[in-house]
N, C-alpha and C. Protein backbone atom coordinates (compact mmCIF):
# COMPACT_ATOMS: atom_id res chain seq x y z
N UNK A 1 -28.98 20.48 -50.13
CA UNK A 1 -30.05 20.71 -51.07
C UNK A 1 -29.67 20.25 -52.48
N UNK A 2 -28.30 20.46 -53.12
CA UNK A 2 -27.96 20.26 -54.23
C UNK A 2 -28.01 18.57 -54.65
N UNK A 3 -27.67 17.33 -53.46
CA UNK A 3 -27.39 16.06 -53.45
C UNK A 3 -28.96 15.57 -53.53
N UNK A 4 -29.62 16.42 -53.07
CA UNK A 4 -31.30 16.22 -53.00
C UNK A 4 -31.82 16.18 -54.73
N UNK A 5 -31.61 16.66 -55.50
CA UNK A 5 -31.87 16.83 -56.77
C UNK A 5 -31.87 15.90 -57.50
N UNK A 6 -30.21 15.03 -57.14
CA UNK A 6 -30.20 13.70 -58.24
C UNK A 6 -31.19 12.56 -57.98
N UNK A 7 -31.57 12.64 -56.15
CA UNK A 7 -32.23 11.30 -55.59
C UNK A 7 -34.04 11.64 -55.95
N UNK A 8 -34.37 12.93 -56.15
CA UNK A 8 -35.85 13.73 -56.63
C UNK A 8 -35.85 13.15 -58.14
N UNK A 9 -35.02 13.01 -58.85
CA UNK A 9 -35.04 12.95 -60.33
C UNK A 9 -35.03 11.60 -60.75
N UNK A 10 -34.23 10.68 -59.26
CA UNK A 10 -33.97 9.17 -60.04
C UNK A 10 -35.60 8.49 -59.18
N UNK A 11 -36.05 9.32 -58.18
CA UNK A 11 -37.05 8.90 -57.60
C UNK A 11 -38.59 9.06 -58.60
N UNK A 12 -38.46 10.18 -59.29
CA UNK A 12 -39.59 10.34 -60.23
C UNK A 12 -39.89 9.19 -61.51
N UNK A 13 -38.14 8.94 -61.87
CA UNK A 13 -38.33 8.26 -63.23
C UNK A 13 -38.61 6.99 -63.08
N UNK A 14 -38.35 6.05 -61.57
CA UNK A 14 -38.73 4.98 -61.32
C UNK A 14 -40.35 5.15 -60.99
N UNK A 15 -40.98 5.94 -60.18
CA UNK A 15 -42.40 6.69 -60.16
C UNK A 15 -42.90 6.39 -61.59
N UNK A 16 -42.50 7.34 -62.50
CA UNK A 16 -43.40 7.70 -64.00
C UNK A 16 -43.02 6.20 -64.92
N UNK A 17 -41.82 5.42 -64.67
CA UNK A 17 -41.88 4.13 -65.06
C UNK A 17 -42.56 3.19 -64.46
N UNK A 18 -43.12 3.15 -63.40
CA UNK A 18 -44.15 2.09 -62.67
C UNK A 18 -45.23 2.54 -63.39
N UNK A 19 -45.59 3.70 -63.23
CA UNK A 19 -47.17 4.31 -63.97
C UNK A 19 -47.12 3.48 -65.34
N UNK A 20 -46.00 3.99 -66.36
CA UNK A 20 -46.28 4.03 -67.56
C UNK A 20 -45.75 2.61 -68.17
N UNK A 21 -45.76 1.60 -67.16
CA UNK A 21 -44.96 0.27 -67.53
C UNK A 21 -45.97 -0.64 -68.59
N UNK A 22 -47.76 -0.69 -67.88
CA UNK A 22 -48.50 -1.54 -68.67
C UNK A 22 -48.77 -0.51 -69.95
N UNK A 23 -48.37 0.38 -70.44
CA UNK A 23 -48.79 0.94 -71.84
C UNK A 23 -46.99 0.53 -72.25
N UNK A 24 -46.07 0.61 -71.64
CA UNK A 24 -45.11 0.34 -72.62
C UNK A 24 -45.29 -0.83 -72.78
N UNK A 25 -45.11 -2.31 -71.83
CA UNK A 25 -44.82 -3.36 -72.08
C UNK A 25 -46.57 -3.33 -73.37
N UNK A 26 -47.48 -2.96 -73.75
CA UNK A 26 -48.25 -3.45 -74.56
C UNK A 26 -47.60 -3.22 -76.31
N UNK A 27 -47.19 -1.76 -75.79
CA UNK A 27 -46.52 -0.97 -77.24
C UNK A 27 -45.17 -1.70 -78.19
N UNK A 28 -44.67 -2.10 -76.75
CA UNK A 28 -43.16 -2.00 -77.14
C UNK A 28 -43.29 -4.22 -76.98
N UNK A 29 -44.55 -4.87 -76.47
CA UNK A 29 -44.23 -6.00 -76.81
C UNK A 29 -43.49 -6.85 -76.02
N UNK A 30 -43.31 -6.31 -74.26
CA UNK A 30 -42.31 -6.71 -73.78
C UNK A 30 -43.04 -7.98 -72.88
N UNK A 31 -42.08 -9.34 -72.67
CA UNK A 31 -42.70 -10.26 -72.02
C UNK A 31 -42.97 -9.46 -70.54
N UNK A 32 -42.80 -10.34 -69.50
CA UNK A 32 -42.62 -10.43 -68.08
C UNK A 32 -41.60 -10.38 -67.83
N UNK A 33 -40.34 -10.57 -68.47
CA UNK A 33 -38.90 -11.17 -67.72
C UNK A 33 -38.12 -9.48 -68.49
N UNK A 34 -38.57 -9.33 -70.06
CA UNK A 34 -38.52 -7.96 -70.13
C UNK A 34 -38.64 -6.70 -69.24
N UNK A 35 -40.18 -6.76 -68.68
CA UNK A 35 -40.71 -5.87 -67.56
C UNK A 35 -39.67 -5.53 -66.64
N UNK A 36 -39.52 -7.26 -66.08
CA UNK A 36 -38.21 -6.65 -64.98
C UNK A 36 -37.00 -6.15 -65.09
N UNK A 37 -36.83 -6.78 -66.50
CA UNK A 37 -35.59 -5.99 -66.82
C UNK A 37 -35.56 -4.47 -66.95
N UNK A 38 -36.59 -3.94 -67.34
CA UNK A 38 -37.09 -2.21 -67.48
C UNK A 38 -36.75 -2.29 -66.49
N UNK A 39 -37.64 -2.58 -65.05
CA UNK A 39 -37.52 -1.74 -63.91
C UNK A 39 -36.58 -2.14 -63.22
N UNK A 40 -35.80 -3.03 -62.92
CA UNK A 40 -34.27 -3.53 -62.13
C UNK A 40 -33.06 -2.68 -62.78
N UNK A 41 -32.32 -2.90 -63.93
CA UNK A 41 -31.56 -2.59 -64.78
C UNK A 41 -30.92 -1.75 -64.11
N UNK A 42 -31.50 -0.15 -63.99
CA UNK A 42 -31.29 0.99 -63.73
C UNK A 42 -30.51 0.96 -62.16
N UNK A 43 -31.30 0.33 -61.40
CA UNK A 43 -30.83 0.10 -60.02
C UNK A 43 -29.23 -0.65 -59.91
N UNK A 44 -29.28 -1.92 -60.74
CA UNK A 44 -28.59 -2.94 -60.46
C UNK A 44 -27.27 -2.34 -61.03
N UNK A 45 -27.02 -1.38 -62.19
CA UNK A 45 -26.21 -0.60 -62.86
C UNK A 45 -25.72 0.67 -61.81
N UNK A 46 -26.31 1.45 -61.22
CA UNK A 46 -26.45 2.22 -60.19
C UNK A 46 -25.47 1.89 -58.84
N UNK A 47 -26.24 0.65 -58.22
CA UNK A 47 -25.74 0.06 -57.62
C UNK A 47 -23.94 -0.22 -57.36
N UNK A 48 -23.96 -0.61 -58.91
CA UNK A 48 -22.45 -1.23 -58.97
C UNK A 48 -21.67 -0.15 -59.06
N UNK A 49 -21.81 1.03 -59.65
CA UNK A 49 -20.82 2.18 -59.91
C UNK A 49 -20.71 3.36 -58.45
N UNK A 50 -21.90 2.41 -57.47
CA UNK A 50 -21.41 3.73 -56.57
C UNK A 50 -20.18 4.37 -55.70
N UNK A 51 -19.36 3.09 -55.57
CA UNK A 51 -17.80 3.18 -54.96
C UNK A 51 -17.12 3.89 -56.05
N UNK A 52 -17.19 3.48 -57.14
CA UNK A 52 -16.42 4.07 -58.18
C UNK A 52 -16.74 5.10 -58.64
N UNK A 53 -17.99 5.85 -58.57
CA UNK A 53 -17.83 7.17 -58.81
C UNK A 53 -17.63 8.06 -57.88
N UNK A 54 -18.21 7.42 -56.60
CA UNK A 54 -17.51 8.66 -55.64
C UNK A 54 -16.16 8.48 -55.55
N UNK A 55 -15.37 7.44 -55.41
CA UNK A 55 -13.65 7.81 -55.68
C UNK A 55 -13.55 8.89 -57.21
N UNK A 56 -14.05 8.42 -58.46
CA UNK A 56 -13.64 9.79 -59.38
C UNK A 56 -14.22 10.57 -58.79
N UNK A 57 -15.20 10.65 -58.49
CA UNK A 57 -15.39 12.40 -57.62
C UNK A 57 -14.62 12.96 -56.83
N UNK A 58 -13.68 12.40 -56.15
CA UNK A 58 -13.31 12.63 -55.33
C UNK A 58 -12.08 13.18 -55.96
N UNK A 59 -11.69 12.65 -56.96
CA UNK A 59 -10.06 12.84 -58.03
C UNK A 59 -10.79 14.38 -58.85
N UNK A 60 -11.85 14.37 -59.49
CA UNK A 60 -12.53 14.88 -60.47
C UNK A 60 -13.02 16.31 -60.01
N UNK A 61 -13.61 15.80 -59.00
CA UNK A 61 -14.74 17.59 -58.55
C UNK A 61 -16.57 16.29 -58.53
N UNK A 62 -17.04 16.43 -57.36
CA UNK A 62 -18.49 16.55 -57.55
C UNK A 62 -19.08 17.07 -58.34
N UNK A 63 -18.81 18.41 -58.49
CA UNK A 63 -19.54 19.63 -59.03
C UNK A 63 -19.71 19.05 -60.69
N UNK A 64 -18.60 18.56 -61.04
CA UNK A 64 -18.11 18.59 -62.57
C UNK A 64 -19.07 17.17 -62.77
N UNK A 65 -18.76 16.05 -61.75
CA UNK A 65 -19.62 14.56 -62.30
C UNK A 65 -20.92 15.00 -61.69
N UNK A 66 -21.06 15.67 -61.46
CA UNK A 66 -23.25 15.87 -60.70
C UNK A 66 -23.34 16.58 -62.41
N UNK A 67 -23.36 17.40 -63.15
CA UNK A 67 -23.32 17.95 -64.09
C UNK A 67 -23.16 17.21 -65.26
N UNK A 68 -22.30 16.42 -65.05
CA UNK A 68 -21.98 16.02 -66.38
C UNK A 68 -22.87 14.68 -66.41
N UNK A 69 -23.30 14.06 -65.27
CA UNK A 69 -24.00 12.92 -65.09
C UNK A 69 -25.59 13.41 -65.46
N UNK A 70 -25.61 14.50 -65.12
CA UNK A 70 -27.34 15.47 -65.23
C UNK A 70 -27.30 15.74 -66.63
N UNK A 71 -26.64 15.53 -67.64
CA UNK A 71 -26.38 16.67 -68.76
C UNK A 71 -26.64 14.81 -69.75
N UNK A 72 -26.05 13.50 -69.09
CA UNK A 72 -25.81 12.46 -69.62
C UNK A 72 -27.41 11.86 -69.14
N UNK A 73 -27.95 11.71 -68.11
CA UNK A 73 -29.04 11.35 -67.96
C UNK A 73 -30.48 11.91 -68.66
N UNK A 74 -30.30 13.27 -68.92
CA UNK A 74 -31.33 14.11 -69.62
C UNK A 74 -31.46 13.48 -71.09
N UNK A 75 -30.26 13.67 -71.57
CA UNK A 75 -29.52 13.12 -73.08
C UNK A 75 -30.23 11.72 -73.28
N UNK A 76 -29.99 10.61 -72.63
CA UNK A 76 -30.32 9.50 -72.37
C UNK A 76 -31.56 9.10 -72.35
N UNK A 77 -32.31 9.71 -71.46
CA UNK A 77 -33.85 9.47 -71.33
C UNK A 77 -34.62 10.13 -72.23
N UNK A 78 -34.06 11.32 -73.34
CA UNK A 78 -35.10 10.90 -73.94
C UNK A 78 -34.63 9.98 -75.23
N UNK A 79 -33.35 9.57 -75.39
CA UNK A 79 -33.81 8.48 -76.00
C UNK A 79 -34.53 7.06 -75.75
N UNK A 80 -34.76 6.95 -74.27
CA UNK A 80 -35.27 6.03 -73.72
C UNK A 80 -36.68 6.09 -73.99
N UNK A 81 -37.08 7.41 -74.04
CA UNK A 81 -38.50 7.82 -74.36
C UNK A 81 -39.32 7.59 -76.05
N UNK A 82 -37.92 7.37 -76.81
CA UNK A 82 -38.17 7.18 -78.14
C UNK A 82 -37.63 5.81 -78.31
N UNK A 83 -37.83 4.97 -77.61
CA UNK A 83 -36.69 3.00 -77.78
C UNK A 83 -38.47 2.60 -78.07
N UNK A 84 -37.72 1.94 -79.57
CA UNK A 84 -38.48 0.74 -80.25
C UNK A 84 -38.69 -0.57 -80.07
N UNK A 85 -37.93 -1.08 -78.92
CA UNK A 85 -38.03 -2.39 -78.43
C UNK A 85 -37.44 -2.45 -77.04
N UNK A 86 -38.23 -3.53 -76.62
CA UNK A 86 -37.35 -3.29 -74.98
C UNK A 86 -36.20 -3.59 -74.89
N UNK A 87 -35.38 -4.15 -75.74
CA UNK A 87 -34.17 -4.36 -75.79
C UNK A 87 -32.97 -3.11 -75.25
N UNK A 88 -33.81 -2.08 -76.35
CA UNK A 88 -33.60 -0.55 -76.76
C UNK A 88 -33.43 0.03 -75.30
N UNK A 89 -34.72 -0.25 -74.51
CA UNK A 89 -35.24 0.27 -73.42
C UNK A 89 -34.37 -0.27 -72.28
N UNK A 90 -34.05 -1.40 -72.41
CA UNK A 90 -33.21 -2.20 -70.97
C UNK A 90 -31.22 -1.30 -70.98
N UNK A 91 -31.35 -1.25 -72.33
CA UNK A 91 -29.86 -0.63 -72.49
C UNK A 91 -29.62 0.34 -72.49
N UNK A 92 -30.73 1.72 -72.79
CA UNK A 92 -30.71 2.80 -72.39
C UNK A 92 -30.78 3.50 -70.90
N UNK A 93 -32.05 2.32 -70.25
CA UNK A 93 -31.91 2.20 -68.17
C UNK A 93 -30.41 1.93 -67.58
N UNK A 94 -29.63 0.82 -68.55
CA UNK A 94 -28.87 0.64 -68.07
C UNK A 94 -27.66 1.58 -67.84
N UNK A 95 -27.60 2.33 -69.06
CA UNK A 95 -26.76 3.33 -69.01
C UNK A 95 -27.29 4.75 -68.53
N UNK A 96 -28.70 4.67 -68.12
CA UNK A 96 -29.05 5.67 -67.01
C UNK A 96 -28.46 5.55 -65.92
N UNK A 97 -28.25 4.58 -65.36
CA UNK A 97 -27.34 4.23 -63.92
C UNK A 97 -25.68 4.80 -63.98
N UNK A 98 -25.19 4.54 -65.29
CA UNK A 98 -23.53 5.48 -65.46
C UNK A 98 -23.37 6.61 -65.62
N UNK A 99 -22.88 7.07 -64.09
CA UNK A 99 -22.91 8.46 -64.17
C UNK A 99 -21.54 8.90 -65.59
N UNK A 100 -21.51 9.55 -66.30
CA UNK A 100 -20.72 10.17 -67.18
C UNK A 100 -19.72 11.28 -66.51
N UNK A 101 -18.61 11.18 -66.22
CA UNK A 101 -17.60 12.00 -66.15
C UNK A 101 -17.21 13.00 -67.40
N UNK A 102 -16.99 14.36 -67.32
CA UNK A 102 -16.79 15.02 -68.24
C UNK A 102 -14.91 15.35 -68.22
């Protein structure tokens, strides 16, 4: 139930970012090649760290990187929620994908 939480949370924000993509890309000015960068980024960042964080988990404690990654993603998004350019926005997704070790 607990491993269920992170995949509910990364499943919503890709959800509420598909919804809310044509009011950002109008606001925030972003081409097409921008767009994808919003919605890939997160994955492609994700992607790459997953061997490597489950080995620190494994050195570290789960308990401690599920937490400290939940405590870094919260932190994160809403500055993602306040990014002035998609620039802002592609680098804040991106570092939504790094889980944070405490």
């Amino acid at each position: 139930m607990v491993l269920a939480l992170p995949t509910l949370v990364a499943s919503m924000d890709i959800s509420v970012l598909f919804l809310a993509l044509p009011n950002l890309s109008k606001s925030l000015e972003a081409t097409g090649v921008k767009q994808l960068w919003i919605m890939d980024v997160y994955g492609f960042v994700l992607s790459g760290f997953l061997v490597t964080m489950g080995t620190l988990s494994d050195r570290i404690g789960s308990r401690k990187l599920l937490l400290a990654g939940a405590a870094a993603f919260g932190s994160l998004s809403v500055v993602a929620a306040f990014s002035t350019s998609p620039e802002m926005l592609v680098a804040c997704r991106a570092l939504l994908g790094v889980p944070v070790p405490c």
